[in-house]
Protein backbone atom coordinates (compact mmCIF):
# COMPACT_ATOMS: atom_id res chain seq x y z
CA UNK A 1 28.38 -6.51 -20.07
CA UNK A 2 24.79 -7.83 -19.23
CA UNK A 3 24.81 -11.52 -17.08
CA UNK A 4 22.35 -14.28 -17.15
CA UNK A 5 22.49 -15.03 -13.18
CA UNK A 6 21.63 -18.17 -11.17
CA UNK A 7 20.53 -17.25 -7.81
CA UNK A 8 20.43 -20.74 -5.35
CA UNK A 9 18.98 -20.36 -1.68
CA UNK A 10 17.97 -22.66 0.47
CA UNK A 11 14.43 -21.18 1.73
CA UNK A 12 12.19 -18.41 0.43
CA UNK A 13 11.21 -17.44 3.99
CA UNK A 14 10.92 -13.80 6.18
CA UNK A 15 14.81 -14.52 7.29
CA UNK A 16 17.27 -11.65 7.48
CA UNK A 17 19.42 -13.35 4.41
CA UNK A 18 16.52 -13.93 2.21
CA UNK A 19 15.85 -10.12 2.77
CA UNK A 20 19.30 -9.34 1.86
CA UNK A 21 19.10 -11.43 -0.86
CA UNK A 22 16.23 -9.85 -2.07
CA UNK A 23 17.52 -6.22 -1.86
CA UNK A 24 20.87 -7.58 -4.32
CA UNK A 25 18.61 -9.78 -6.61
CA UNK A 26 16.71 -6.39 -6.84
CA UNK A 27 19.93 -4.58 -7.56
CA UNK A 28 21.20 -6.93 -10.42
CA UNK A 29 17.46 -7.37 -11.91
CA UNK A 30 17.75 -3.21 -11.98
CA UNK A 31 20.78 -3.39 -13.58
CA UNK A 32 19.56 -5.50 -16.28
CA UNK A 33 20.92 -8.66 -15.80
CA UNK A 34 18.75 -11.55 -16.03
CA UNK A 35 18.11 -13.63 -13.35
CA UNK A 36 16.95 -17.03 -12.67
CA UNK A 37 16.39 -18.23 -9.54
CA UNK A 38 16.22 -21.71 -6.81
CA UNK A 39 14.89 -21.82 -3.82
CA UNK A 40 12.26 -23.62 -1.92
CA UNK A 41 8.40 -22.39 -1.16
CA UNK A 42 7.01 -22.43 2.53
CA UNK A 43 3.60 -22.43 3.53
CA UNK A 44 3.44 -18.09 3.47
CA UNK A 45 5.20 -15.56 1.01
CA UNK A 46 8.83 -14.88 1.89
CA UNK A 47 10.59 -12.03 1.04
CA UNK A 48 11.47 -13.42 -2.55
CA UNK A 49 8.15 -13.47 -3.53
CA UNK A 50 7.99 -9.62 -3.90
CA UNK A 51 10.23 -9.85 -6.92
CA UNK A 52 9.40 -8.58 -10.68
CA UNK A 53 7.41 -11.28 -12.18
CA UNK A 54 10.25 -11.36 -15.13
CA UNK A 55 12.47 -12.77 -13.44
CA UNK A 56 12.06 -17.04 -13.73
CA UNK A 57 11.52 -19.05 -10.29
CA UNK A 58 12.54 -22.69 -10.12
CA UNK A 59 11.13 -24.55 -6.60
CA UNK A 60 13.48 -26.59 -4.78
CA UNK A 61 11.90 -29.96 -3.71
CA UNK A 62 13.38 -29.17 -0.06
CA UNK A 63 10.77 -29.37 3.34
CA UNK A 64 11.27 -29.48 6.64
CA UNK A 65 9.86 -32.41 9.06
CA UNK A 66 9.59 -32.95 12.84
CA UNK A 67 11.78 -35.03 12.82
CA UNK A 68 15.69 -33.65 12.51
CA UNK A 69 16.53 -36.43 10.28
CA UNK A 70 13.70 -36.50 8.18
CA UNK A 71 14.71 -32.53 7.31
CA UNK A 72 18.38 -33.56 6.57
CA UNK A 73 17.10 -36.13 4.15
CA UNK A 74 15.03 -33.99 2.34
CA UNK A 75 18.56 -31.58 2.57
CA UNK A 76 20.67 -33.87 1.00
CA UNK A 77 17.81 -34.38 -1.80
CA UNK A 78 17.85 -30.90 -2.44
CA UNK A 79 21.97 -30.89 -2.90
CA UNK A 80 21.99 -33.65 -5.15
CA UNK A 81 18.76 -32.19 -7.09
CA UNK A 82 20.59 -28.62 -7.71
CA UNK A 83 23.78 -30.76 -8.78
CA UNK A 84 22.19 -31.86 -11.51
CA UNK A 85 19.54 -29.64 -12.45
CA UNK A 86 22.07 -26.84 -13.10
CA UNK A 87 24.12 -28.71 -15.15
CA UNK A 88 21.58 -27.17 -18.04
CA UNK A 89 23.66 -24.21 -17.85
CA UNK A 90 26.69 -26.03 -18.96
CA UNK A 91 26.94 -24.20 -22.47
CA UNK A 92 25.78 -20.55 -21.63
CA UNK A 93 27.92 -17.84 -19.93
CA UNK A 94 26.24 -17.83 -16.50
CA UNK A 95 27.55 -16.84 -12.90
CA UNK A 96 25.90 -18.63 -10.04
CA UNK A 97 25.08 -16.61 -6.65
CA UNK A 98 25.23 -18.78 -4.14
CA UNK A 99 23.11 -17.34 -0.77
CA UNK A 100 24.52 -18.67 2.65
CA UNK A 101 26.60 -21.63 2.81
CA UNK A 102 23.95 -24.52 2.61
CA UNK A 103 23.03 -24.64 -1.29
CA UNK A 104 25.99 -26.35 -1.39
CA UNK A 105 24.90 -28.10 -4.56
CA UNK A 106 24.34 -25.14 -6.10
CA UNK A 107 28.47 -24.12 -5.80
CA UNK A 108 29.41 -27.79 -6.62
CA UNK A 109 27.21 -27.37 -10.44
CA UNK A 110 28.88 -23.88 -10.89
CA UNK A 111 32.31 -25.05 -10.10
CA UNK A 112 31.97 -27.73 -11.78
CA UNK A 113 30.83 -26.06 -15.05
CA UNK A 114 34.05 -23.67 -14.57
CA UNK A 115 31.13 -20.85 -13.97
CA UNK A 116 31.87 -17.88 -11.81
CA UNK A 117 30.40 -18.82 -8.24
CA UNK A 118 29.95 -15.94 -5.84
CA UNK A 119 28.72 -16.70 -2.16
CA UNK A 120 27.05 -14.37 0.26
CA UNK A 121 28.13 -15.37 3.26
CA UNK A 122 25.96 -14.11 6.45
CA UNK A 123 27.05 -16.78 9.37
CA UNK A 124 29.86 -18.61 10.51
CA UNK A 125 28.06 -20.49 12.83
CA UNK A 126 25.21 -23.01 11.91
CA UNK A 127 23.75 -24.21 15.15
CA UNK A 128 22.08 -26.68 15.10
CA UNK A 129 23.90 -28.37 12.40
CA UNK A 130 26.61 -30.84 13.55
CA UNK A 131 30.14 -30.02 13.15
CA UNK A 132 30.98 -32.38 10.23
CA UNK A 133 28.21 -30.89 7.87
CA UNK A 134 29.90 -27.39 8.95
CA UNK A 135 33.34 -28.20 7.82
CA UNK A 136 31.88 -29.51 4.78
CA UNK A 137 29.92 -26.64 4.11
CA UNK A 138 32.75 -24.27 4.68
CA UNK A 139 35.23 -26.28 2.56
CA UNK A 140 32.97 -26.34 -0.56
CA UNK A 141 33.08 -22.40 -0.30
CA UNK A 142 36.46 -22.13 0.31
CA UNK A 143 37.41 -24.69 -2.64
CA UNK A 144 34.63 -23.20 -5.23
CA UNK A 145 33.70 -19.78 -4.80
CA UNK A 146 35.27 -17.16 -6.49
CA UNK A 147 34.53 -14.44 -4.85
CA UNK A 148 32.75 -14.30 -1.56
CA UNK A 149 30.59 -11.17 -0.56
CA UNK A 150 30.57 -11.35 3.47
CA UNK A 151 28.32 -9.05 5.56
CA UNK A 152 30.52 -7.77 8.19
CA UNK A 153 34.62 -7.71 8.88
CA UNK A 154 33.73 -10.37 11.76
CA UNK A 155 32.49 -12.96 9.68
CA UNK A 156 35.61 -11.88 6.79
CA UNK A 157 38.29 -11.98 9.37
CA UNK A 158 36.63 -15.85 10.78
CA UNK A 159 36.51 -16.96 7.26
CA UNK A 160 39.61 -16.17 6.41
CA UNK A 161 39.46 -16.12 2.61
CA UNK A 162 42.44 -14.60 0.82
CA UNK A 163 41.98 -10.83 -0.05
CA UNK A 164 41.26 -11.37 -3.39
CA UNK A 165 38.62 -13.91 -2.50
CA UNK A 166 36.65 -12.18 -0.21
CA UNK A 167 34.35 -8.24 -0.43
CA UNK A 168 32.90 -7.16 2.77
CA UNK A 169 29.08 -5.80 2.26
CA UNK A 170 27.16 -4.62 4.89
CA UNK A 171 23.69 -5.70 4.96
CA UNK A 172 21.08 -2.10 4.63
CA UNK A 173 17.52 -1.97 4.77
CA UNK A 174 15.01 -1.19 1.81
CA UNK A 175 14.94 2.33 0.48
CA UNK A 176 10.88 1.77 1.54
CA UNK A 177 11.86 0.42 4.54
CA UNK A 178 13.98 3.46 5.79
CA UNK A 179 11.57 6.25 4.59
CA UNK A 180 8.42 4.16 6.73
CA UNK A 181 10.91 4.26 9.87
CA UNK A 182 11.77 8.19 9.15
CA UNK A 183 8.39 9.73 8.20
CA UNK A 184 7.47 8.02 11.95
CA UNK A 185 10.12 9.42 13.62
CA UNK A 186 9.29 12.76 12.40
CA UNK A 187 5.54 12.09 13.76
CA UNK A 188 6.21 10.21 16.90
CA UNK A 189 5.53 11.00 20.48
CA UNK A 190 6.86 10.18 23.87
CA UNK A 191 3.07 8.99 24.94
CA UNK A 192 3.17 4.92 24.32
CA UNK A 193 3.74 2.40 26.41
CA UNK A 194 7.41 1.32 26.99
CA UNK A 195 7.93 -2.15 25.48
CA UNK A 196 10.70 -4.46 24.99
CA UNK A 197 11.01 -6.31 21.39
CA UNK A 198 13.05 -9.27 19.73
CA UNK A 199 12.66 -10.28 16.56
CA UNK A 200 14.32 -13.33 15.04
CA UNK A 201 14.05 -17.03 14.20
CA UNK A 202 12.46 -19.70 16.53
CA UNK A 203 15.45 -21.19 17.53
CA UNK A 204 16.92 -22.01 21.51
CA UNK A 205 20.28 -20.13 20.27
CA UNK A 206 18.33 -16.83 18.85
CA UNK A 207 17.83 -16.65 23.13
CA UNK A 208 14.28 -17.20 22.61
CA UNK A 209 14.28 -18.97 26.35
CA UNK A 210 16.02 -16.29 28.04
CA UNK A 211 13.59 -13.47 26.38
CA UNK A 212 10.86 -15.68 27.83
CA UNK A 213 12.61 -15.86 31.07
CA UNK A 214 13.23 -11.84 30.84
CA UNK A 215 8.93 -11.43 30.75
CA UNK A 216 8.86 -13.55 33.35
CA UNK A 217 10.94 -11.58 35.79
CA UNK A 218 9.63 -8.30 34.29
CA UNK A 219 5.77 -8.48 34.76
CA UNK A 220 5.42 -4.87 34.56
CA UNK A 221 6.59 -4.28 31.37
CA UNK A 222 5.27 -5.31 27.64
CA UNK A 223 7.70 -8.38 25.65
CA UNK A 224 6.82 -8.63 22.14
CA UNK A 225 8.57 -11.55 20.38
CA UNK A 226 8.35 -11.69 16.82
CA UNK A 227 9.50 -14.61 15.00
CA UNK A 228 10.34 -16.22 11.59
CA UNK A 229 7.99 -19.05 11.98
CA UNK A 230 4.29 -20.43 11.86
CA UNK A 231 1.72 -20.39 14.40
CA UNK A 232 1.94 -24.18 14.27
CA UNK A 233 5.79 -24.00 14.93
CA UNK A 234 5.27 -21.67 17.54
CA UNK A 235 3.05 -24.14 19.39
CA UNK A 236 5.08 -27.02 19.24
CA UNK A 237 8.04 -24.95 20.64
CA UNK A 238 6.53 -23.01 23.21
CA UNK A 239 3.84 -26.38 24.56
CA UNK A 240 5.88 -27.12 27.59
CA UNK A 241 6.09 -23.38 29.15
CA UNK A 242 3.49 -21.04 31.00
CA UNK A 243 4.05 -18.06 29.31
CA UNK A 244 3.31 -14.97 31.20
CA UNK A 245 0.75 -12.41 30.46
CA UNK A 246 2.62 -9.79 29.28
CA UNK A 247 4.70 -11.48 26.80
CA UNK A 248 3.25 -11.69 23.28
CA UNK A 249 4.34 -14.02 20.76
CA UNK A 250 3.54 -13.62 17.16
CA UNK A 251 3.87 -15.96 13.73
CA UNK A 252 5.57 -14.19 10.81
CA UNK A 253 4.90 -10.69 10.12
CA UNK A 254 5.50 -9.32 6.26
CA UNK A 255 5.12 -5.57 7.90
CA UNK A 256 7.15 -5.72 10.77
CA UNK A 257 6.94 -1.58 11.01
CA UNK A 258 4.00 -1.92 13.37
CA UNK A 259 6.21 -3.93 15.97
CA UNK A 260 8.73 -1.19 16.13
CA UNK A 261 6.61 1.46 16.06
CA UNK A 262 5.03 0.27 19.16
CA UNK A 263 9.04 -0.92 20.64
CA UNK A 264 11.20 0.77 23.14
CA UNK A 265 14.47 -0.97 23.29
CA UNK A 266 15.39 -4.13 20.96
CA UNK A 267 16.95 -6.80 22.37
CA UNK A 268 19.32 -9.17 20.59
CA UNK A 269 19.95 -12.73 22.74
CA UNK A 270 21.55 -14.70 20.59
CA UNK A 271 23.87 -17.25 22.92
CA UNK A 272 27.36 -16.89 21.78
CA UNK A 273 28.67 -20.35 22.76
CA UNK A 274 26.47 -21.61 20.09
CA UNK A 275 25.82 -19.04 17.90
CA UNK A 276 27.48 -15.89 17.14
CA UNK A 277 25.87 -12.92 15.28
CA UNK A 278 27.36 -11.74 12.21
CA UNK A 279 25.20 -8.96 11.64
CA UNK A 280 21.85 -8.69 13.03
CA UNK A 281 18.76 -6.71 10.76
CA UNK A 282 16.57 -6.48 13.53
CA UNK A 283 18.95 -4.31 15.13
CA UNK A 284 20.11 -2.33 12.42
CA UNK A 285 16.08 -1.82 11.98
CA UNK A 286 15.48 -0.70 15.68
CA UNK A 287 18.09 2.08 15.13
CA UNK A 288 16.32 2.99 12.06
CA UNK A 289 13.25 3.98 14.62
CA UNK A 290 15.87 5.03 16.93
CA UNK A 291 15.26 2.14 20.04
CA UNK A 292 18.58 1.49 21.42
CA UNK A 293 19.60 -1.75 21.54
CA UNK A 294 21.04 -4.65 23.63
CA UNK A 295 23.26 -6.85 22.43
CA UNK A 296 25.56 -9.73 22.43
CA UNK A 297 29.67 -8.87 23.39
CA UNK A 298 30.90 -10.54 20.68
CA UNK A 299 30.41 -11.04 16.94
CA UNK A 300 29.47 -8.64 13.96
CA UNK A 301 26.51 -6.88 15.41
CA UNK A 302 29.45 -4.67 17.37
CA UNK A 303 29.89 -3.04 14.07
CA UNK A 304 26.35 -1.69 14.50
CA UNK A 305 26.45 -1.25 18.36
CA UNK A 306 28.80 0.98 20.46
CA UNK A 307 28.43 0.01 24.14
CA UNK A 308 26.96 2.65 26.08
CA UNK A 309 26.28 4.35 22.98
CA UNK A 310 23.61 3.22 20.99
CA UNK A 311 23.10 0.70 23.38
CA UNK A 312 24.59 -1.81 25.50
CA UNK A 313 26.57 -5.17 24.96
CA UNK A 314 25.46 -7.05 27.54
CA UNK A 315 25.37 -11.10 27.61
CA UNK A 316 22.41 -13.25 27.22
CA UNK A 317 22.54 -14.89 30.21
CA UNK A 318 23.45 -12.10 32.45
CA UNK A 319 19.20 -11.78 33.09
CA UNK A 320 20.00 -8.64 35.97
CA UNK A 321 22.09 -6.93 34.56
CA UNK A 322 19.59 -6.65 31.04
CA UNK A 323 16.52 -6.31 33.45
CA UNK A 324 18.33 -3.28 35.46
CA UNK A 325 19.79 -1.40 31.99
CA UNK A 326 15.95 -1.73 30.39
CA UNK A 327 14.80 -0.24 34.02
CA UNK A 328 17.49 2.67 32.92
CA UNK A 329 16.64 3.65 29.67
CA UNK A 330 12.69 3.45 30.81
CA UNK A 331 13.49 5.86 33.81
CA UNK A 332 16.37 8.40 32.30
CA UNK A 333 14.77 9.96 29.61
CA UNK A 334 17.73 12.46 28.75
CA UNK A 335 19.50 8.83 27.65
CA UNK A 336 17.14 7.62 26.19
CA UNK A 337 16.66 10.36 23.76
CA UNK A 338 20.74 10.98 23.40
CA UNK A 339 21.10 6.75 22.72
CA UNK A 340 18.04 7.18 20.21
CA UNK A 341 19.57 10.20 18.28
CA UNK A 342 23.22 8.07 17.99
CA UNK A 343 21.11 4.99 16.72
CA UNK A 344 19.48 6.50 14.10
CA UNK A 345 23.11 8.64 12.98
CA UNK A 346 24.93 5.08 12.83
CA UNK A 347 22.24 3.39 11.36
CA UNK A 348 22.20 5.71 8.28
CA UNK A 349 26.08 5.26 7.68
CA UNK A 350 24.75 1.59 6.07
CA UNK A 351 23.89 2.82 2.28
CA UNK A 352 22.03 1.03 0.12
CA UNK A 353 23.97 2.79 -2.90
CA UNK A 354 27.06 1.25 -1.48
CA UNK A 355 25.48 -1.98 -1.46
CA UNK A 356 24.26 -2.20 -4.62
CA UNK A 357 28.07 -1.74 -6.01
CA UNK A 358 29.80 -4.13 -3.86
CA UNK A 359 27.31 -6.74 -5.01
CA UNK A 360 27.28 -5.76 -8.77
CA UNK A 361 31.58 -5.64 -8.46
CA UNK A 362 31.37 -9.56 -6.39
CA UNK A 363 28.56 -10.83 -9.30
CA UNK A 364 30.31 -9.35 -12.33
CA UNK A 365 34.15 -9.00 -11.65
């Protein structure tokens, strides 16, 4: 039976859930369900704006400021401005898909309305927020959804929803995506220049620092740092440090294929005492290209990682011991190439045909 579907997220940005949620908007819009959508505009095209034209787009009146508080303001605004605005949907037969915890107004409405709410759930931890907007964020799921989709069996066994509650989906990349990453691998060479790569949001717990501090003690190698951010942002975050000459910082990317293409080894530094990974695309989309990949010991990006085999869980602040295993895989070609073969095997074990159903069964149950 064909759905009308509210989709609420928070930010129409190049983030690894707004990808995600692209790729099952995609899937229900394929499906033919119609689909309406909330979320707020930035100042450059997120991944949400690559969506059919049919499908309706209503703007959140969320921003972020300088200023932490000013941000939460405009938060709050946003939660009470989704509370009411879906109440239109009071009298049709609508589910609303709720994307990461914070659209919390969003689940409120649909709960409210005795709709079907369905989360997708992609962290447990929500650094910087404090810990009482946290608990609150996590107790509106737990009281309103229905059914929560969850992208790894970390994050399902720290949530700790009943069975019946809860559908573990692992995030995939694009069908475009993967056949970009495999018509290069069929065409690539051994002859580039052996560079280190992180790609994430500009954020202290991502381990942006440390991957500065990494360049630093590394002159001899290439750092490219890609990041989920403007060049303005970038600025204002990076003003206070001498960055070295062979580190290379870059605003947001739509085609991020380039940055891999030119990679070695992908490094992951998220700080686990104040953020833990859940999943982690960037490293699911280095072992697309087949660059292995260091990683944090704990959290859901050990379902994509094997230590020592396609690549190495090593923590973020433990700067020698990452310097020394790069220094390996750059020198010992034979494991290099056998840790590039087992990254791209595991990486193709997360289908995007598998996908597709678990979010169709979570939306439509």
């Amino acid at each position: 039976m064909l759905k009308k579907v509210v989709v609420v997220h928070m930010r129409n940005d190049l983030s690894g859930s707004t990808r995600v949620l692209s790729q099952a908007v995609q899937e229900l819009f394929d499906a033919g369900h119609s689909i309406e959508l909330y979320c707020s505009t930035i100042d450059y095209p997120g991944f949400l704006s690559e969506l059919p034209s049919e499908i309706s787009l209503h703007h959140i009146p969320y921003k972020r400021f300088g200023r932490p508080w000013g941000t939460f303001v405009s938060y709050l605004i946003a939660q009470v401005w989704l509370l009411f605005s879906l109440f239109k949907y009071i009298f049709q037969p609508v589910v609303v898909y709720v994307n990461t915890v914070l659209p919390f107004g969003g689940a409120l409405a649909g709960w409210l309305m005795r709709k079907r709410v369905v989360y997708h759930v992609h962290e447990i931890s929500l650094a910087p927020a404090p810990w009482i907007l946290k608990k609150w964020l996590f107790g509106v799921l737990h009281v309103t959804a229905n059914k929560a989709i969850v992208v790894s069996d970390y994050l399902a066994s720290e949530l700790n929803l009943p069975p019946s509650k809860s559908i573990r989906v692992h995030n995939v990349l694009s069908s475009e995506f993967m056949s970009e990453a495999e018509s290069y691998n069929i065409r690539r060479t051994d002859s580039h220049e052996f560079g280190v790569l992180m790609v994430c949001s500009l954020a202290k717990y991502k381990g942006v620092v440390h991957f500065l501090e990494l360049a630093r003690k590394k002159p001899d190698l290439n750092f490219e740092l890609l990041l989920n951010a403007t060049q303005l942002e970038i600025d204002h975050f990076f003003q206070e440090e001498n960055i070295p000459s062979n580190l290379y910082i870059y605003s947001e990317h739509r085609d991020v294929h380039p940055f891999y293409q030119k990679a070695s080894v992908v490094l992951n530094l998220s700080d686990p005492d104040e953020h833990i990974e859940t999943f982690g695309m960037s490293v699911l989309e280095g072992m697309v290209y087949g660059l292995p990949c260091i990683v944090p010991t704990k959290g859901g990006v050990r379902e994509l990682i094997d230590d020592h085999m396609q690549g190495y869980l090593i923590n973020c602040t433990d700067h020698e011991l990452i310097l020394a295993t790069i220094s390996k895989l750059k020198e010992e070609k034979d494991l290099y190439k056998k840790m590039s073969v087992a990254a791209i095997e595991k990486a193709g074990h997360f289908s995007l045909e598998r996908f597709g159903r678990g979010v169709l069964n979570a939306v439509l149950e």
